[in-house]
N, C-alpha and C. Protein backbone atom coordinates (compact mmCIF):
# COMPACT_ATOMS: atom_id res chain seq x y z
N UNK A 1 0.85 -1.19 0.00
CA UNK A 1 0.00 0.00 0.00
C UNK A 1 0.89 1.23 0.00
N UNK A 2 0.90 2.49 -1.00
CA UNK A 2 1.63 2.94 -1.08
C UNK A 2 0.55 4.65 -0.66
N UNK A 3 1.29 5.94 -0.51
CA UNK A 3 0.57 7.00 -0.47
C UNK A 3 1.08 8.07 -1.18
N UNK A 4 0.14 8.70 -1.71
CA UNK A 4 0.81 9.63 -2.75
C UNK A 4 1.54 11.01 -1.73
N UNK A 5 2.48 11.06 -2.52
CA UNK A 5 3.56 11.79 -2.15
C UNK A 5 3.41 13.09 -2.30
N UNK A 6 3.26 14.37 -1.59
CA UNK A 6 3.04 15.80 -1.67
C UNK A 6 4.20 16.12 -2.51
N UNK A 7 4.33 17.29 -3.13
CA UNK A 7 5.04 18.13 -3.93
C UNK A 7 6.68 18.67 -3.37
N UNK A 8 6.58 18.61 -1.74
CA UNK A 8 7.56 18.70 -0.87
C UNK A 8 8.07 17.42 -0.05
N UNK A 9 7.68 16.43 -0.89
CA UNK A 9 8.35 15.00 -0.51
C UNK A 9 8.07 14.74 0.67
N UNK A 10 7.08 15.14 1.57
CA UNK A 10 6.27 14.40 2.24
C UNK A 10 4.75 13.76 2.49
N UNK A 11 4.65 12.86 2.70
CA UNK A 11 3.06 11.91 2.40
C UNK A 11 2.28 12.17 3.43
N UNK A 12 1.46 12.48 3.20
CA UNK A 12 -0.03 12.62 4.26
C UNK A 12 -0.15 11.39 5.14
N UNK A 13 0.12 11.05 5.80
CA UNK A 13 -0.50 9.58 6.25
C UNK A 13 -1.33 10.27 7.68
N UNK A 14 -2.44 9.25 8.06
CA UNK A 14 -3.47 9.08 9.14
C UNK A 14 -2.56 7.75 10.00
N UNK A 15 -2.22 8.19 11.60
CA UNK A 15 -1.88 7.30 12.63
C UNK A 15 -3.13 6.46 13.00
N UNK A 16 -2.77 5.36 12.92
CA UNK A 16 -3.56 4.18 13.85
C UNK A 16 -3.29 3.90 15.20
N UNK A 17 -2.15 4.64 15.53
CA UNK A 17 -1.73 4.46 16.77
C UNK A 17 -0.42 5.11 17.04
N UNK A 18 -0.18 5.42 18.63
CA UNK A 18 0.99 6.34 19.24
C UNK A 18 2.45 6.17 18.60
N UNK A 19 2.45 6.94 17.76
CA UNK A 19 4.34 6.76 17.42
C UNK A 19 5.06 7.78 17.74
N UNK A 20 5.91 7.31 18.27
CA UNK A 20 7.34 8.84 18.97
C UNK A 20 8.48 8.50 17.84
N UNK A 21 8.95 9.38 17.47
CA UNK A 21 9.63 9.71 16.80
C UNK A 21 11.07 10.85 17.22
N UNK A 22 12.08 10.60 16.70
CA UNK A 22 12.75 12.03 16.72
C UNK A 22 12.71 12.99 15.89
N UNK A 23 13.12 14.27 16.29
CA UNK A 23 12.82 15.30 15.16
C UNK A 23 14.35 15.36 14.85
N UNK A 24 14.61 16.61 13.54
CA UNK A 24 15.87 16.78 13.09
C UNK A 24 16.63 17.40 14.42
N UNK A 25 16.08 17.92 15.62
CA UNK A 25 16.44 18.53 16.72
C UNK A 25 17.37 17.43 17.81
N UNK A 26 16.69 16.21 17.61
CA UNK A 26 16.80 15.41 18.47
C UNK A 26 15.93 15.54 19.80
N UNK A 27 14.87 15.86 19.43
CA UNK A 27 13.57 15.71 20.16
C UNK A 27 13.10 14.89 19.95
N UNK A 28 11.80 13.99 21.10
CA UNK A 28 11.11 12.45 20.74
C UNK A 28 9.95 13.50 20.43
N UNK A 29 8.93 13.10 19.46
CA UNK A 29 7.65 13.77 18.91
C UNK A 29 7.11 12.47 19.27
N UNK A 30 5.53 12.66 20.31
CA UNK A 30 4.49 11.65 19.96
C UNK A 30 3.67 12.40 18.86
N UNK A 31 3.00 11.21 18.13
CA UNK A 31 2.29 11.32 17.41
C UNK A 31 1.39 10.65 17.87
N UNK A 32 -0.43 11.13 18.05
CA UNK A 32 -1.35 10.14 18.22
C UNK A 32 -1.99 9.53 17.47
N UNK A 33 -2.87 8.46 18.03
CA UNK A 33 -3.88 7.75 16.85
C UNK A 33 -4.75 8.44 16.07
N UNK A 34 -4.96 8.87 14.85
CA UNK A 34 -6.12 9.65 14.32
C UNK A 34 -5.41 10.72 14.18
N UNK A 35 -4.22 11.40 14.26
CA UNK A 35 -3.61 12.38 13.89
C UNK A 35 -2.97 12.62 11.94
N UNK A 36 -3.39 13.34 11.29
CA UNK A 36 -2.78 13.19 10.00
C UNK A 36 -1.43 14.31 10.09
N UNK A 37 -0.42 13.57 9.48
CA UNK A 37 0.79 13.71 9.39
C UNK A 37 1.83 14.06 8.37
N UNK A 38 2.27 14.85 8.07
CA UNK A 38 2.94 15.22 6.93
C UNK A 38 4.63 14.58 7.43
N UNK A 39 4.96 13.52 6.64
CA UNK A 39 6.38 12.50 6.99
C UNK A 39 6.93 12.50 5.79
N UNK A 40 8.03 12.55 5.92
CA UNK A 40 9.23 12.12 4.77
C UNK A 40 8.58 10.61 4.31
N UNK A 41 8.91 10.75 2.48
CA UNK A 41 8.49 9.27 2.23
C UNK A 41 8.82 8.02 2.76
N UNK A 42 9.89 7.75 2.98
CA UNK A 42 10.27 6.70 3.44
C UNK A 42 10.18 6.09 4.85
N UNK A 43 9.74 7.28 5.52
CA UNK A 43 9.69 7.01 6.94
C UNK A 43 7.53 6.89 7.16
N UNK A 44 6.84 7.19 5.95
CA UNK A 44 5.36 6.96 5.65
C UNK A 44 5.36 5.73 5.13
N UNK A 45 6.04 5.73 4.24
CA UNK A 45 6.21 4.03 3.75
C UNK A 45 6.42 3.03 5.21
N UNK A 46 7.23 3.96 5.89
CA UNK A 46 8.07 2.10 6.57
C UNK A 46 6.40 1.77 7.58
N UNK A 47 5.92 3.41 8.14
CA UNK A 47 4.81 3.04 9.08
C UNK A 47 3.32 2.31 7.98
N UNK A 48 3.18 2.83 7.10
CA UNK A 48 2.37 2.13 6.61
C UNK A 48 2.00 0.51 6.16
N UNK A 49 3.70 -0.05 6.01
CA UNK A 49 3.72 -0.93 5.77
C UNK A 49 4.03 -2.03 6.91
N UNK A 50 3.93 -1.02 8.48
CA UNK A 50 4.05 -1.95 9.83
C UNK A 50 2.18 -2.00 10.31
N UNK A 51 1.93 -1.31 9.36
CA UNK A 51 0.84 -0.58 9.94
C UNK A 51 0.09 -0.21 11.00
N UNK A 52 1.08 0.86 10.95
CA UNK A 52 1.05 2.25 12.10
C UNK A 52 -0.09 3.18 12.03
N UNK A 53 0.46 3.34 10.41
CA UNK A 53 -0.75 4.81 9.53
C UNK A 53 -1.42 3.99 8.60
N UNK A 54 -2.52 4.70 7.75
CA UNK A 54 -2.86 4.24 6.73
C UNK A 54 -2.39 5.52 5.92
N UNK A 55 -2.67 5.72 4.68
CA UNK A 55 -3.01 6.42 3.51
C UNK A 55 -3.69 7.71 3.71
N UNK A 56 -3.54 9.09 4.29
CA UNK A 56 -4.68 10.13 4.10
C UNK A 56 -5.51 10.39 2.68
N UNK A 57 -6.53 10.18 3.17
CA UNK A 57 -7.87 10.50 2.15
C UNK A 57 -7.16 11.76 1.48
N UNK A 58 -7.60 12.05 -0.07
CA UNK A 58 -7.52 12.93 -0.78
C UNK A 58 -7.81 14.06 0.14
N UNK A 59 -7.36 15.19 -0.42
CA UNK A 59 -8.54 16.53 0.22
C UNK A 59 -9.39 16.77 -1.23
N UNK A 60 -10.88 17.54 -0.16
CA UNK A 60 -11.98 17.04 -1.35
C UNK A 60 -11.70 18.46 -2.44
N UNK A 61 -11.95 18.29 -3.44
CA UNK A 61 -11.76 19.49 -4.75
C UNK A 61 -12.70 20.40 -4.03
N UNK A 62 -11.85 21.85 -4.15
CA UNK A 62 -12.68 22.66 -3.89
C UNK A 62 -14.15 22.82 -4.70
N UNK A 63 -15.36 24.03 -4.35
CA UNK A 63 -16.45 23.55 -4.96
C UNK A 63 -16.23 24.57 -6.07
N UNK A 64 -16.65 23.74 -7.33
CA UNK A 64 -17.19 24.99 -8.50
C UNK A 64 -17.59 26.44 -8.09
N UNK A 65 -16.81 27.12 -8.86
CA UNK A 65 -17.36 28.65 -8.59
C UNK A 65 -18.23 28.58 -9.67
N UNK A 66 -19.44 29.30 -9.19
CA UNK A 66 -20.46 29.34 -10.05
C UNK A 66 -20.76 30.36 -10.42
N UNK A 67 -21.25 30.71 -11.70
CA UNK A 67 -21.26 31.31 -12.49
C UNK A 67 -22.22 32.75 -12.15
N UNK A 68 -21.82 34.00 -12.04
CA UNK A 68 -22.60 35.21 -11.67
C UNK A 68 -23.12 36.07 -12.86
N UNK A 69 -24.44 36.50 -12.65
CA UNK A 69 -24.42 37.38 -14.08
C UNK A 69 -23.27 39.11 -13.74
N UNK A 70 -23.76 39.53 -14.94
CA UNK A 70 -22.79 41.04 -14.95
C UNK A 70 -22.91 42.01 -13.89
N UNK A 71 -22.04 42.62 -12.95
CA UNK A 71 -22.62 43.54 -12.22
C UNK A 71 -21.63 44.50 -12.96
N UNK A 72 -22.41 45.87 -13.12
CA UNK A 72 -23.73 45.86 -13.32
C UNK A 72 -24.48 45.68 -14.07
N UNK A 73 -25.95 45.24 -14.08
CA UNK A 73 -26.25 44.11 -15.26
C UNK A 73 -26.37 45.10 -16.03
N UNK A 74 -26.45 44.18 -17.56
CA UNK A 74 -26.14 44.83 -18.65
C UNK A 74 -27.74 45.68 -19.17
N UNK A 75 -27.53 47.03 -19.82
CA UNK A 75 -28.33 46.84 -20.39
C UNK A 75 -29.46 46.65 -21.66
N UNK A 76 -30.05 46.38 -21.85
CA UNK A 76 -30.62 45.65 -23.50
C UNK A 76 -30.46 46.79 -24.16
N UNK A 77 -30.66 48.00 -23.95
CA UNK A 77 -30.75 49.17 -24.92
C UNK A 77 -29.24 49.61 -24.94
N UNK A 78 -28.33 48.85 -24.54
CA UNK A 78 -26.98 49.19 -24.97
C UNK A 78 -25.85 48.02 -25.27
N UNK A 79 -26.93 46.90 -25.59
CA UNK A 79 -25.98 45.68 -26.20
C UNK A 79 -26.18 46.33 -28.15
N UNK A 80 -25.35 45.50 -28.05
CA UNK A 80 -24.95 45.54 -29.99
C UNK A 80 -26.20 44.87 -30.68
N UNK A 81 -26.42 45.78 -31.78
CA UNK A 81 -27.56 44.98 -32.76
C UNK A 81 -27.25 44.79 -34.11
N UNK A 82 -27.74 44.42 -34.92
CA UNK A 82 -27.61 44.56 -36.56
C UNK A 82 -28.93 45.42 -37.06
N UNK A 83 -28.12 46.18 -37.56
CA UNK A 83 -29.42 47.46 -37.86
C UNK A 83 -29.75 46.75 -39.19
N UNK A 84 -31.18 47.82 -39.89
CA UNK A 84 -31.96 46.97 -40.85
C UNK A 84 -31.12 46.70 -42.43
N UNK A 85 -29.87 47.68 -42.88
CA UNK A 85 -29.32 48.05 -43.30
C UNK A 85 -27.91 46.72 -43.27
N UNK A 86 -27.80 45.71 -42.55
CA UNK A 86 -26.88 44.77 -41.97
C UNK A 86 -25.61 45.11 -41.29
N UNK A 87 -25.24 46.71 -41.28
CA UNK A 87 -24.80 47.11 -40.28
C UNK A 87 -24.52 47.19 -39.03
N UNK A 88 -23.10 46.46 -38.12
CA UNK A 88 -22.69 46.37 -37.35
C UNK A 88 -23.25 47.80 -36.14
N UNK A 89 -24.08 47.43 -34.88
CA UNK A 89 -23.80 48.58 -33.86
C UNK A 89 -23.82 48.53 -32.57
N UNK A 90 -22.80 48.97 -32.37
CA UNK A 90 -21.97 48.58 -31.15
C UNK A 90 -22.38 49.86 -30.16
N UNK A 91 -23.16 50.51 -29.50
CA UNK A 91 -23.34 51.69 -28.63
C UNK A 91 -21.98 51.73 -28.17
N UNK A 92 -21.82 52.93 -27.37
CA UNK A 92 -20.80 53.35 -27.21
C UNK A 92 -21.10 52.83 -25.26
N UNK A 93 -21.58 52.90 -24.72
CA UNK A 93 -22.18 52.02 -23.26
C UNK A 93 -22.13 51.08 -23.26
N UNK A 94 -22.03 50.05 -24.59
CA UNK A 94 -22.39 48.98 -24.60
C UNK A 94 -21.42 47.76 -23.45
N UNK A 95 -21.71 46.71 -23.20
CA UNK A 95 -20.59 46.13 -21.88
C UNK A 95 -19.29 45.92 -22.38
N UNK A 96 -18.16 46.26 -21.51
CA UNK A 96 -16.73 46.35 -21.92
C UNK A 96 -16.44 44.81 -23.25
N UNK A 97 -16.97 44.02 -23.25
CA UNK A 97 -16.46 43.08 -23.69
C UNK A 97 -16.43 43.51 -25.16
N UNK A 98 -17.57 43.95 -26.01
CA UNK A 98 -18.00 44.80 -27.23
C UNK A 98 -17.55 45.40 -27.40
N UNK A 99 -17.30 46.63 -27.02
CA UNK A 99 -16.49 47.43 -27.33
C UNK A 99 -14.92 47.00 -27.62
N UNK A 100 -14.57 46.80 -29.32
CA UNK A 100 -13.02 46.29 -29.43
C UNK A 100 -12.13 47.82 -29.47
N UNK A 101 -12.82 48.63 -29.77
CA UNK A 101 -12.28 49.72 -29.84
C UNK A 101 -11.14 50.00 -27.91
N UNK A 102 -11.48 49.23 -27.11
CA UNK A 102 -11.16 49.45 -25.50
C UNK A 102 -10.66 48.59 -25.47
N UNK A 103 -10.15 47.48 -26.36
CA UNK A 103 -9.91 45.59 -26.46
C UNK A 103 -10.32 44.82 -25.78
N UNK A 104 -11.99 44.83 -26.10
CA UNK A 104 -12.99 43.86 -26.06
C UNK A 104 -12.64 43.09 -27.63
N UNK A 105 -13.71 42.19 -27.41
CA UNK A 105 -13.34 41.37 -28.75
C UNK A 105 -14.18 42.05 -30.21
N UNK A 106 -13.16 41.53 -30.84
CA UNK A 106 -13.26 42.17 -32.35
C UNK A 106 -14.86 41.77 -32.81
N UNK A 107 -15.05 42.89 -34.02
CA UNK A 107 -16.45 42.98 -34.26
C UNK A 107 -16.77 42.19 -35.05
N UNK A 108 -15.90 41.27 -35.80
CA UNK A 108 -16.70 40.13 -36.08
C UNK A 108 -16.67 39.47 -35.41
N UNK A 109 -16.13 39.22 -34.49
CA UNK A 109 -16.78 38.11 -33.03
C UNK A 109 -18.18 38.37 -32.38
N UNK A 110 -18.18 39.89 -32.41
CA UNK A 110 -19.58 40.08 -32.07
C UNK A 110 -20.63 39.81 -32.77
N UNK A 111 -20.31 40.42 -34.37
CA UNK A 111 -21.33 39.83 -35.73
C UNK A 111 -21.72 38.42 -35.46
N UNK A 112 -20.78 37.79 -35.58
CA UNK A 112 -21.02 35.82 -35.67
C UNK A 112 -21.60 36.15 -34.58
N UNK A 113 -21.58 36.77 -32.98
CA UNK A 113 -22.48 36.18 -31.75
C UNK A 113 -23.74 36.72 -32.05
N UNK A 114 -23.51 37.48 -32.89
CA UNK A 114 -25.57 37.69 -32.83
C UNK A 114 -26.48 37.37 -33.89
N UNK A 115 -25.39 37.28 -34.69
CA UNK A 115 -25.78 35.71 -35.76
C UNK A 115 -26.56 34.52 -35.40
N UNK A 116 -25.65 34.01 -34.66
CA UNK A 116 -25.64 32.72 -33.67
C UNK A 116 -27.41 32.81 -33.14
N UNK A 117 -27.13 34.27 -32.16
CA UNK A 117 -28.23 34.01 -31.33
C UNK A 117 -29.92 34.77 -31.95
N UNK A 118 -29.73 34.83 -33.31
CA UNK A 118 -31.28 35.24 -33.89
C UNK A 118 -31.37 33.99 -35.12
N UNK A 119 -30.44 32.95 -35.03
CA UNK A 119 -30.70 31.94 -35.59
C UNK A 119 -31.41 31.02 -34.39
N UNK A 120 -31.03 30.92 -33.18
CA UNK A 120 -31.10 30.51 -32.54
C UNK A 120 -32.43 30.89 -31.81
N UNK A 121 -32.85 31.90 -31.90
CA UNK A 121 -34.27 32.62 -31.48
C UNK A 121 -35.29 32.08 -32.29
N UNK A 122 -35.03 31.84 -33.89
CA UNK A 122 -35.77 31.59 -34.82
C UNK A 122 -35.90 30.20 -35.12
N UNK A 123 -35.37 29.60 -34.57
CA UNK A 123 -35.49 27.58 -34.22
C UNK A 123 -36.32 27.70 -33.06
N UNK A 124 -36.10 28.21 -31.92
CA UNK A 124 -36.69 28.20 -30.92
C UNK A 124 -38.16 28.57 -31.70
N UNK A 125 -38.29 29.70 -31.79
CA UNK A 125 -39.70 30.25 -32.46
C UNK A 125 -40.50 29.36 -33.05
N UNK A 126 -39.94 28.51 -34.01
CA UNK A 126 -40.56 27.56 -34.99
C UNK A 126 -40.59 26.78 -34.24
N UNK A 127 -39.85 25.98 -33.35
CA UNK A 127 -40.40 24.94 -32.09
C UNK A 127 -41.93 25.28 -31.79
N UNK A 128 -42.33 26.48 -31.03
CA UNK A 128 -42.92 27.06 -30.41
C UNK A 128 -44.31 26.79 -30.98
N UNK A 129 -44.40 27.01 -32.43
CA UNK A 129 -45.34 27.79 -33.28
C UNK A 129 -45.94 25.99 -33.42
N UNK A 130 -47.50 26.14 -33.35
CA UNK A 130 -47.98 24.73 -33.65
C UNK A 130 -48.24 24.25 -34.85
């Protein structure tokens, strides 16, 4: 049974029971049962394999950051449209990302996104329609 090894060459292990140890000081260290332990590999290996310690459990992944809308939210009368003319327009308020002129993303990135999303309005629509 082996334990994965931290980045600073010592292994997490969980005590099953009282081990004294010396330190680099020449101090005896107890260690108790149920204590998790950061040990040089070889000295996690030797207790694991008398079994002293077991293996420390992973630590759990932190949680997803989840996703927030814009503060402050955006608003509709100052996002980008395609005028009737097929003309690109970008308000000058519009949210930092639009605006490439400030290096937001370029305006055909914006064109294709609102492309995208009045194709996408107009599938939906025809879903809709009985």
């Amino acid at each position: 049974m082996t334990a994965a090894a931290t980045d600073h060459g010592l292994t997490p292990v969980v005590l099953r029971r009282l081990v004294r140890l010396r330190n680099a000081a020449g101090e005896i260290v107890e260690l108790r049962a149920g204590m998790t332990a950061q040990l040089p590999a070889s000295l996690a290996q030797r207790l694991l394999i008398e079994g002293a310690a077991v293996a420390a459990p992973a630590p759990e992944p932190p949680a997803p950051v989840r996703d927030l809308p814009p503060w402050p939210p955006e608003n509709p009368a100052s996002l980008p449209t395609i005028g009737a003319d097929g003309a690109l327009i970008i308000p000058f308020d519009a949210p930092a990302r639009y605006r490439w002129w400030q290096g937001g993303q370029p305006a055909e990135a914006t064109r294709a996104e609102l492309v995208a999303a009045s194709q996408t309005a107009e599938i939906t629509e025809k879903k809709r329609a009985p």
